[in-house]
Protein backbone atom coordinates (compact mmCIF):
# COMPACT_ATOMS: atom_id res chain seq x y z
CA UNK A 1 205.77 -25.96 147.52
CA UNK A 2 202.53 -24.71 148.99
CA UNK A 3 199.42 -23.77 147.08
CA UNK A 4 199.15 -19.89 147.65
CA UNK A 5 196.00 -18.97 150.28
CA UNK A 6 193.20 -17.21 148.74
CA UNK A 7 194.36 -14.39 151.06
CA UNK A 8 197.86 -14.17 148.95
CA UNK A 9 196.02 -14.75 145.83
CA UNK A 10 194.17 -11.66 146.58
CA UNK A 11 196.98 -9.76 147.17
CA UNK A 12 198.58 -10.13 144.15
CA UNK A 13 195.04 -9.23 142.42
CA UNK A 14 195.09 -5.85 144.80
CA UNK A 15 198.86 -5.22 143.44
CA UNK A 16 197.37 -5.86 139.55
CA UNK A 17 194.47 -3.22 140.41
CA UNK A 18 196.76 -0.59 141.74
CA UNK A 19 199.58 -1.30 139.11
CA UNK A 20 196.81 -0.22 136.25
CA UNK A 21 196.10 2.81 136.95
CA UNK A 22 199.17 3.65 136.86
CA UNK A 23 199.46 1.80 133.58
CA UNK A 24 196.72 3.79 132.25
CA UNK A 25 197.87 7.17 133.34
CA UNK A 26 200.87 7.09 132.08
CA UNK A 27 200.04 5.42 128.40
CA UNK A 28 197.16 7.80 128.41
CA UNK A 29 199.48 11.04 128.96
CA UNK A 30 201.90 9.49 126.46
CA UNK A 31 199.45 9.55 123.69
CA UNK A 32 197.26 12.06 124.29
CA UNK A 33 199.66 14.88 124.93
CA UNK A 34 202.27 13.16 122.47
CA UNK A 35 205.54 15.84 122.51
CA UNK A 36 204.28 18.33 125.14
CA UNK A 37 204.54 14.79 127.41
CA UNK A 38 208.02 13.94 126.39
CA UNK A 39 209.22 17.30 126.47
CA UNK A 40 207.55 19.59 128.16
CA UNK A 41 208.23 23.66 128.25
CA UNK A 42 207.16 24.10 131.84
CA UNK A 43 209.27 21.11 133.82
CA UNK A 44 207.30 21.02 136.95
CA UNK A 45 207.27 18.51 139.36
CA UNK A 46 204.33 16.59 137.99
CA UNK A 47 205.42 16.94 134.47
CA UNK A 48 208.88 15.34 135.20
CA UNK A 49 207.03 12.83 137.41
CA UNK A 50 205.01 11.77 134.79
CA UNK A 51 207.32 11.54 131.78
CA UNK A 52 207.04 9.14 129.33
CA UNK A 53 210.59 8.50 128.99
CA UNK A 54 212.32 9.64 131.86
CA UNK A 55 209.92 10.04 134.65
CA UNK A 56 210.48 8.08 137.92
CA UNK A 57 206.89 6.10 137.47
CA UNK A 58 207.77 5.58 133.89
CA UNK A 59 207.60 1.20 133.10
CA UNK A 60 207.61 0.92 136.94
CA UNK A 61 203.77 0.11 136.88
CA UNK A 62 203.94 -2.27 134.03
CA UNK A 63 207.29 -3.68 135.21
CA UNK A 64 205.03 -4.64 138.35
CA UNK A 65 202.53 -6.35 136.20
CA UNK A 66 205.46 -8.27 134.96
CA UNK A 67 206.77 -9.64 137.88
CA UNK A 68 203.37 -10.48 139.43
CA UNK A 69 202.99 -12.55 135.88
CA UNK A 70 206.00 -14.41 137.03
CA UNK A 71 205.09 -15.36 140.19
CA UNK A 72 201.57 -16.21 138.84
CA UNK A 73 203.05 -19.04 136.32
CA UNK A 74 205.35 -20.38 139.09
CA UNK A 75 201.98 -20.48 141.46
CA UNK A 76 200.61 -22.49 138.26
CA UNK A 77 203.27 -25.26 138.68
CA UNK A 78 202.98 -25.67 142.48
CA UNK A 79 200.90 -28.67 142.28
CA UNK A 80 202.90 -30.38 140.05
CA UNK A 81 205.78 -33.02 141.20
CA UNK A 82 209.04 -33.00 138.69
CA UNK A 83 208.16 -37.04 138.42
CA UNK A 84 204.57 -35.97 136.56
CA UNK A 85 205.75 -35.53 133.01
CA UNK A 86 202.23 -35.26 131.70
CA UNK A 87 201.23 -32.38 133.94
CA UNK A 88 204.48 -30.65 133.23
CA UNK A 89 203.54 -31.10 129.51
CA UNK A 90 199.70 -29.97 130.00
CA UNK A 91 201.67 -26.93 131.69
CA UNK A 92 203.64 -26.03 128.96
CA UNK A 93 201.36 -26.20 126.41
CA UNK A 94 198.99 -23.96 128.61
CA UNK A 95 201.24 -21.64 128.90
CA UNK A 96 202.24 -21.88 125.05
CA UNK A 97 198.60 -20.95 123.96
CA UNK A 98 198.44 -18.49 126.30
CA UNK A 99 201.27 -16.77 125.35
CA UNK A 100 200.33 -17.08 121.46
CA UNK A 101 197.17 -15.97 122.27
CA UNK A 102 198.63 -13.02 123.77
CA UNK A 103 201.03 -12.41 121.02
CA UNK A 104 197.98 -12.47 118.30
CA UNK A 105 196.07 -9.86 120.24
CA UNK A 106 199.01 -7.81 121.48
CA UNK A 107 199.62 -7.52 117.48
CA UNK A 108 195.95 -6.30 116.95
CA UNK A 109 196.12 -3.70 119.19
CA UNK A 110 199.33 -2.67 118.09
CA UNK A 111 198.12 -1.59 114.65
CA UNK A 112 196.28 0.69 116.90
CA UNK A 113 197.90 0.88 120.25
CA UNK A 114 201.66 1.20 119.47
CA UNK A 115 203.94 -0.72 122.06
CA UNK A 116 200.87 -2.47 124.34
CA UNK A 117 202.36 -4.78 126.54
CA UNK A 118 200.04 -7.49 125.77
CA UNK A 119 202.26 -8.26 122.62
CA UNK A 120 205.36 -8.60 124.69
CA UNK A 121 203.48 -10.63 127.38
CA UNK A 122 202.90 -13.21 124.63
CA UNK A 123 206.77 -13.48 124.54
CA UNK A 124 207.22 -13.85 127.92
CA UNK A 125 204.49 -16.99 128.13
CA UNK A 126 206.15 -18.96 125.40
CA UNK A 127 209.78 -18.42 126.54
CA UNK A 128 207.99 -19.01 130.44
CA UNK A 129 206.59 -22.29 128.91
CA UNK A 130 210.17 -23.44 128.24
CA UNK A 131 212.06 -22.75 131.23
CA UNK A 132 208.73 -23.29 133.71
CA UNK A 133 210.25 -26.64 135.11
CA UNK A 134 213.85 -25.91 134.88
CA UNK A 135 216.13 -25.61 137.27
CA UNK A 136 216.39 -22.02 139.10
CA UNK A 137 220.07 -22.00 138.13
CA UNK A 138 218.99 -21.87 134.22
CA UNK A 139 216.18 -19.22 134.84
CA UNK A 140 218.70 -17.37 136.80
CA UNK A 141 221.19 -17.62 133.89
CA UNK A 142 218.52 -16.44 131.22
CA UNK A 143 217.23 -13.51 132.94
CA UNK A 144 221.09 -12.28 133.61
CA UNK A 145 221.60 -13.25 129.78
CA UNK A 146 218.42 -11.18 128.67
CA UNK A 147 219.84 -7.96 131.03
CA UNK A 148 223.42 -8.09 129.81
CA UNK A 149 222.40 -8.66 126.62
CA UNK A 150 219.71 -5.85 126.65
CA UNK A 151 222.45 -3.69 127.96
CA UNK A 152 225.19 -4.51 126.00
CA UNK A 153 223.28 -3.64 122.97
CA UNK A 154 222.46 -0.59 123.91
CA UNK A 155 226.05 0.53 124.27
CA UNK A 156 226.93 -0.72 120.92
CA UNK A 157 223.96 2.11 119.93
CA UNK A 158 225.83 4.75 121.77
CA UNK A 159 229.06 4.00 120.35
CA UNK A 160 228.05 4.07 116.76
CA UNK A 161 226.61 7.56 117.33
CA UNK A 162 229.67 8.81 117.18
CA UNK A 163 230.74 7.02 114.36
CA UNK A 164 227.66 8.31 112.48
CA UNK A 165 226.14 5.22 112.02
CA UNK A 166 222.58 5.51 113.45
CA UNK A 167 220.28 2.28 114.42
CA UNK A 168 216.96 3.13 114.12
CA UNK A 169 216.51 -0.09 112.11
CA UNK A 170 216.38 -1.61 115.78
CA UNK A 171 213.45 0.04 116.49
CA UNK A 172 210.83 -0.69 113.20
CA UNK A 173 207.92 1.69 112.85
CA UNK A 174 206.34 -1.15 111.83
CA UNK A 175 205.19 -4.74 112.44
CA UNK A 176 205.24 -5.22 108.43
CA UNK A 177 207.47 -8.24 108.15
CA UNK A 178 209.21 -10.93 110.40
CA UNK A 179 212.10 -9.37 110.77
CA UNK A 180 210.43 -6.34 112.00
CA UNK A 181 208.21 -8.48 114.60
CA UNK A 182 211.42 -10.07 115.59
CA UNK A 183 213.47 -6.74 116.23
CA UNK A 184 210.14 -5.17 118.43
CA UNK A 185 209.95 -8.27 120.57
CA UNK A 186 213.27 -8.59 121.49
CA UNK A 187 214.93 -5.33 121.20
CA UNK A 188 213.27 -2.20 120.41
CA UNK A 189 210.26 -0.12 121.60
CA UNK A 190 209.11 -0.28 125.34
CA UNK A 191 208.83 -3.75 126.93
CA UNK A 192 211.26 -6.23 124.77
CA UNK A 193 212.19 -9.54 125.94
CA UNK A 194 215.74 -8.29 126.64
CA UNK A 195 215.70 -6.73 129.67
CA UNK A 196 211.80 -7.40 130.23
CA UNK A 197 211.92 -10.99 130.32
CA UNK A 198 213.97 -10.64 133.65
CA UNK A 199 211.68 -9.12 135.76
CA UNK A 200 209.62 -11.85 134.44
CA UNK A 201 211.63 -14.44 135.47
CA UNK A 202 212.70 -12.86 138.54
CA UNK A 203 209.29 -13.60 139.53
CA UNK A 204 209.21 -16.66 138.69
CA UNK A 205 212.03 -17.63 140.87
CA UNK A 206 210.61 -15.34 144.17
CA UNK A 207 207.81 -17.81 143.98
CA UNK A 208 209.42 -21.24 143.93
CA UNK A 209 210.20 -20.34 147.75
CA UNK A 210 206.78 -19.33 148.81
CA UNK A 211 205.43 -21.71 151.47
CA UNK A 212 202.31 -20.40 151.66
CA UNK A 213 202.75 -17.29 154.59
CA UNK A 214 204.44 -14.45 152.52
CA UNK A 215 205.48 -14.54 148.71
CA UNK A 216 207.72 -10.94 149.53
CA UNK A 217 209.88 -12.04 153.33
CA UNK A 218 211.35 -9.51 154.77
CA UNK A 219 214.57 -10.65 153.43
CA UNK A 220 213.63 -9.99 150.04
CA UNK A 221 212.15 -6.05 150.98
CA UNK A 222 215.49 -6.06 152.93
CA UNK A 223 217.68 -7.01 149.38
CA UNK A 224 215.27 -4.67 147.54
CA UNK A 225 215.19 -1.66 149.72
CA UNK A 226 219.72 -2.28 148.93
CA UNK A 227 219.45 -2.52 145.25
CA UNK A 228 216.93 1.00 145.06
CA UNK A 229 219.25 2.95 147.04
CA UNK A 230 222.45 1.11 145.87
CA UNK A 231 221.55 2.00 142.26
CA UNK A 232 220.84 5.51 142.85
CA UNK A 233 223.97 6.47 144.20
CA UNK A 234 225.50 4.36 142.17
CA UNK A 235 224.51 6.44 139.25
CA UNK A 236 225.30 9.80 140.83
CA UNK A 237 228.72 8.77 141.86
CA UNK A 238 229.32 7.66 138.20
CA UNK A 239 227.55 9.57 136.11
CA UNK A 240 229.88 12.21 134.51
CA UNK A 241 228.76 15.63 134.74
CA UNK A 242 229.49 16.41 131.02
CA UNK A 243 228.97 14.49 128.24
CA UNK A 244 231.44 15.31 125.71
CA UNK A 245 232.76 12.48 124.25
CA UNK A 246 232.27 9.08 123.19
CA UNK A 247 233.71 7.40 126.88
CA UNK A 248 231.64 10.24 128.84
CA UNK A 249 228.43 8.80 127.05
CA UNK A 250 229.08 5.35 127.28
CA UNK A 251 229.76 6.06 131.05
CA UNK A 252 226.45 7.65 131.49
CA UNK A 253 224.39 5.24 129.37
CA UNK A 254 226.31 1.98 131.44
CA UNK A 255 224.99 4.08 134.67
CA UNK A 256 221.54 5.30 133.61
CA UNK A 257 218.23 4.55 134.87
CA UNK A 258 215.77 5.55 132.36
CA UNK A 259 214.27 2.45 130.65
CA UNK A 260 215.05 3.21 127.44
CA UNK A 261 218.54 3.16 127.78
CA UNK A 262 217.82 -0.97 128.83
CA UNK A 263 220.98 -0.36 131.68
CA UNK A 264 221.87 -3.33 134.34
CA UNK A 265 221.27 -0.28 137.04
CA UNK A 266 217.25 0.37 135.58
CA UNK A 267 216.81 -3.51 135.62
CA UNK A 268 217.54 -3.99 139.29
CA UNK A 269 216.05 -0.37 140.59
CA UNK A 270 212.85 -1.40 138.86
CA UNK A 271 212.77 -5.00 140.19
CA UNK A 272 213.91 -3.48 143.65
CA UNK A 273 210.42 -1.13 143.29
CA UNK A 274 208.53 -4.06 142.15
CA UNK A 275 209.42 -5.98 144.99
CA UNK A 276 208.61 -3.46 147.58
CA UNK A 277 205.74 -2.56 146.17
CA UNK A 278 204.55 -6.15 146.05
CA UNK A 279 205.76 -6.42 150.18
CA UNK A 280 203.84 -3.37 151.06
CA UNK A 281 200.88 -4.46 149.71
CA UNK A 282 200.76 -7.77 150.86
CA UNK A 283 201.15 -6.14 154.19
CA UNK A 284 198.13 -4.11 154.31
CA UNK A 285 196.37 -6.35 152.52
CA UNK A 286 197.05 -9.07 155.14
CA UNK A 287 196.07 -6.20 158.05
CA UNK A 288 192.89 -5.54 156.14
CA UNK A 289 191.66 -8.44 154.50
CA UNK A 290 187.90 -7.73 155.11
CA UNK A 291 188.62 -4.02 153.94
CA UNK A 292 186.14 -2.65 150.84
CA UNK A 293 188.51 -1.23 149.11
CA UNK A 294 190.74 -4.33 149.50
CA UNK A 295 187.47 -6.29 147.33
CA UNK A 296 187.47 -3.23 144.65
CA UNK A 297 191.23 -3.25 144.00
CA UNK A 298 191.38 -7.10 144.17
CA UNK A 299 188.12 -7.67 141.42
CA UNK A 300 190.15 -4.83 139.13
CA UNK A 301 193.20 -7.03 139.08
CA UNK A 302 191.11 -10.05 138.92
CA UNK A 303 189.84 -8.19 135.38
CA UNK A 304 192.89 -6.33 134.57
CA UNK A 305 193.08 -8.09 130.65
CA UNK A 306 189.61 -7.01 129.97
CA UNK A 307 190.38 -3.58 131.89
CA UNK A 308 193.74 -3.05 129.83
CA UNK A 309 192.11 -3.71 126.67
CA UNK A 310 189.18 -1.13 127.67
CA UNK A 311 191.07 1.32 128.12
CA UNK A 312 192.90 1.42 124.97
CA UNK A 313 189.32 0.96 122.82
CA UNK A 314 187.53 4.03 125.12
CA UNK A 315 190.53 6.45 124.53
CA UNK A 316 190.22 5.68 120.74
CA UNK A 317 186.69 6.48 120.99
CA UNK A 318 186.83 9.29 123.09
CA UNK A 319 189.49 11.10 121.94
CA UNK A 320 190.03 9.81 118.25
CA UNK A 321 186.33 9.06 116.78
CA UNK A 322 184.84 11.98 118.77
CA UNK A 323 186.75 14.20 119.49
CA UNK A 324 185.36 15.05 123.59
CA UNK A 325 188.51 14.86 124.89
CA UNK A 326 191.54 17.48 123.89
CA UNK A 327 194.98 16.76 124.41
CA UNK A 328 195.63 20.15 126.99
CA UNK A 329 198.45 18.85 129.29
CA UNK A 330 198.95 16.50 131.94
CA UNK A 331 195.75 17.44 133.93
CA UNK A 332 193.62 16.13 130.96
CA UNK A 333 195.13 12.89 130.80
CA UNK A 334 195.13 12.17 134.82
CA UNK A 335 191.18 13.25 134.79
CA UNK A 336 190.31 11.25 131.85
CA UNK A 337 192.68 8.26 133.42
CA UNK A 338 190.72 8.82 137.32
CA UNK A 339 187.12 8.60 134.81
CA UNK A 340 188.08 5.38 133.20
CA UNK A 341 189.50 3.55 135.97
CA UNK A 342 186.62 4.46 138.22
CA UNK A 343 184.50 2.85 135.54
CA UNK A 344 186.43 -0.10 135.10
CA UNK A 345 186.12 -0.34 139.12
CA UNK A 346 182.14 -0.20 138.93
CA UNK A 347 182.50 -2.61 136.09
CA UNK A 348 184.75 -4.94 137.37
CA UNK A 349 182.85 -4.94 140.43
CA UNK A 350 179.32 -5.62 138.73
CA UNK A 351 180.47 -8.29 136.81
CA UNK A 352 182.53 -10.22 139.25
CA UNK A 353 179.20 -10.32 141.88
CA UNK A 354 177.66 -12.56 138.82
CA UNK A 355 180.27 -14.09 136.94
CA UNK A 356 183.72 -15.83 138.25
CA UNK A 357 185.49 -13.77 135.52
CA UNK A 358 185.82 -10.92 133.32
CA UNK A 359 184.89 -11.65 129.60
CA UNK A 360 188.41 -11.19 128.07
CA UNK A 361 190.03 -13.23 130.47
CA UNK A 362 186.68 -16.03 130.06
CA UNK A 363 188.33 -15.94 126.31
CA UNK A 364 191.75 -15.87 127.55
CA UNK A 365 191.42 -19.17 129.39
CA UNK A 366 189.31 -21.07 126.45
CA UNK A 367 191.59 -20.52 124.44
CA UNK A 368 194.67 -20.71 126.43
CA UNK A 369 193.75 -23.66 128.56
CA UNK A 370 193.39 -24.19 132.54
């Protein structure tokens, strides 16, 4: 396999930089605005855009991230021949520290920062530092494990509604003991291993084919494009249009999209977005390479760890030690999300003219390894 260009390298930075602000908006709406974001009185447009829970742009940002994380760990392994058992090692165990390094600050923030993605990324690295130089057949088979299992689950849930047995214990309010750690990871909250881990994965495997021209072909925006609109009619044709009993509610859970409801459907609509998203941007970024904002977008992703974890310390700043910013609706949170990411553009942009990288992800890689 071919060592990606600096050109497609850049690319996936510009896809990072766009993907955060949309990572930002919507975390930022979620916490700020807290019930008047998941359920608001006036359903607008923009208000149902932006929900938390079931709003079209809801994970579809981070989900994104996730798959460009997979194809970034796959790019990692490029060099490496199957014969060279010490570079797969040095491999693994880079991507071991880096995911444990993830994991222990993923579990700082979330003391503070309930469900940051950083703490599920960790997951992702370690299981990714396992299955890095298998074959695709077995990274296939995990990902469709970590799906069916994700979904599976989830039905079992709905079922035992009705028999008034309620699960909450899957989703701990808590990260108090191992158990609890365990059940977030994998199961519960907003980015768990099962489904999450495929859309890592699925990354992983888009990039064992790149030979250095186009990590998205038209082939794969072609299969994408399918799987958006194949999943969305899908779900209409199924859905029922009452939910009155136990089979009606199974029905529409096996057929939903929202991400909580972990369905096979939401899996591959969201990977079908990521995808696209990826191709389309890759496309304009290889149209405009010499483009400004092509620089600005690509230095953001470039500095999206340090960005990420920014944003989470200036909103508990701004909003929680003093108090300048009121939770008011949706408006607030996109204004205060346009603000920060603007800054984290200037930032980004001043730091990467002296230094080759951003200070969290300086840390990131001292720790974690090359």
């Amino acid at each position: 396999m071919a060592v990606a260009t600096t050109e497609r390298l850049r690319s996936l930075d510009v896809v990072r930089g766009i993907a955060l602000i949309g990572v930002i908006a919507l975390n930022y709406h979620a916490v700020l605005n807290e019930q008047d974001a998941f359920s608001p009185i006036d359903a607008t447009f923009f208000s149902r855009l932006f929900n938390p829970v079931s709003g079209v742009l809801t994970t579809r940002f981070a989900a994104t991230f996730v798959f460009v994380a997979g194809i970034g760990v796959t790019l990692m392994s490029s060099r490496l021949k199957p014969a060279d058992i010490d570079g797969v090692h040095h491999l693994r165990l880079t991507l071991l520290r880096r995911g444990i390094f993830l994991l222990l600050v993923g579990y700082g923030l979330e003391w503070m920062w309930p469900g940051t993605i950083l703490f599920y990324y960790g997951a992702y690295f370690i299981l990714a530092s396992v299955l890095v130089n298998r074959s695709t057949r077995i990274v296939v088979a995990t990902a469709i494990v970590s799906v069916v299992a994700a979904a599976g689950l989830n039905l079992w849930r709905v079922s035992e509604r009705f028999a008034d047995n309620y699960t909450a214990w899957l989703d701990p309010a808590s990260l108090d003991t191992p158990r609890n750690v365990a059940l977030r990871l994998f199961v519960g909250y907003t980015h768990p291993v099962f489904p999450w881990l495929a859309f890592f994965l699925t990354g992983m495997v888009v990039a064992r084919r790149f030979t250095g021209e186009r990590m998205i072909t038209r082939r794969h925006a072609t299969v994408a494009a399918i799987l958006v609109v194949g999943t969305y009619l899908l779900r209409d044709l199924i859905r029922p249009s009452l939910i009155t009993d136990r089979a009606a509610s199974l029905r529409a859970s096996a057929v939903s999209l929202q991400p909580f409801d972990r369905g096979i459907l939401y899996v591959l609509s969201t990977l079908g977005i990521a995808i696209l998203a990826v191709w389309s941007i890759e496309r304009l970024v290889e149209r405009h390479p010499n483009a400004k904002p092509v620089d600005v977008l690509s230095r953001a992703g470039r500095m999206s760890l340090t960005l990420y974890i920014a944003h989470i310390l200036i909103f508990k700043l701004i909003v929680d030690v003093l108090g300048a910013v009121r939770p008011t609706g949706l408006d607030t949170a996109l204004l205060l999300t346009l603000a920060v990411y603007l800054g984290g553009l200037v930032v980004a942009w001043f730091v990467l003219s002296r230094r080759s990288r951003g200070p969290v992800e300086w840390l990131y890689r001292m720790v974690g390894g090359r």
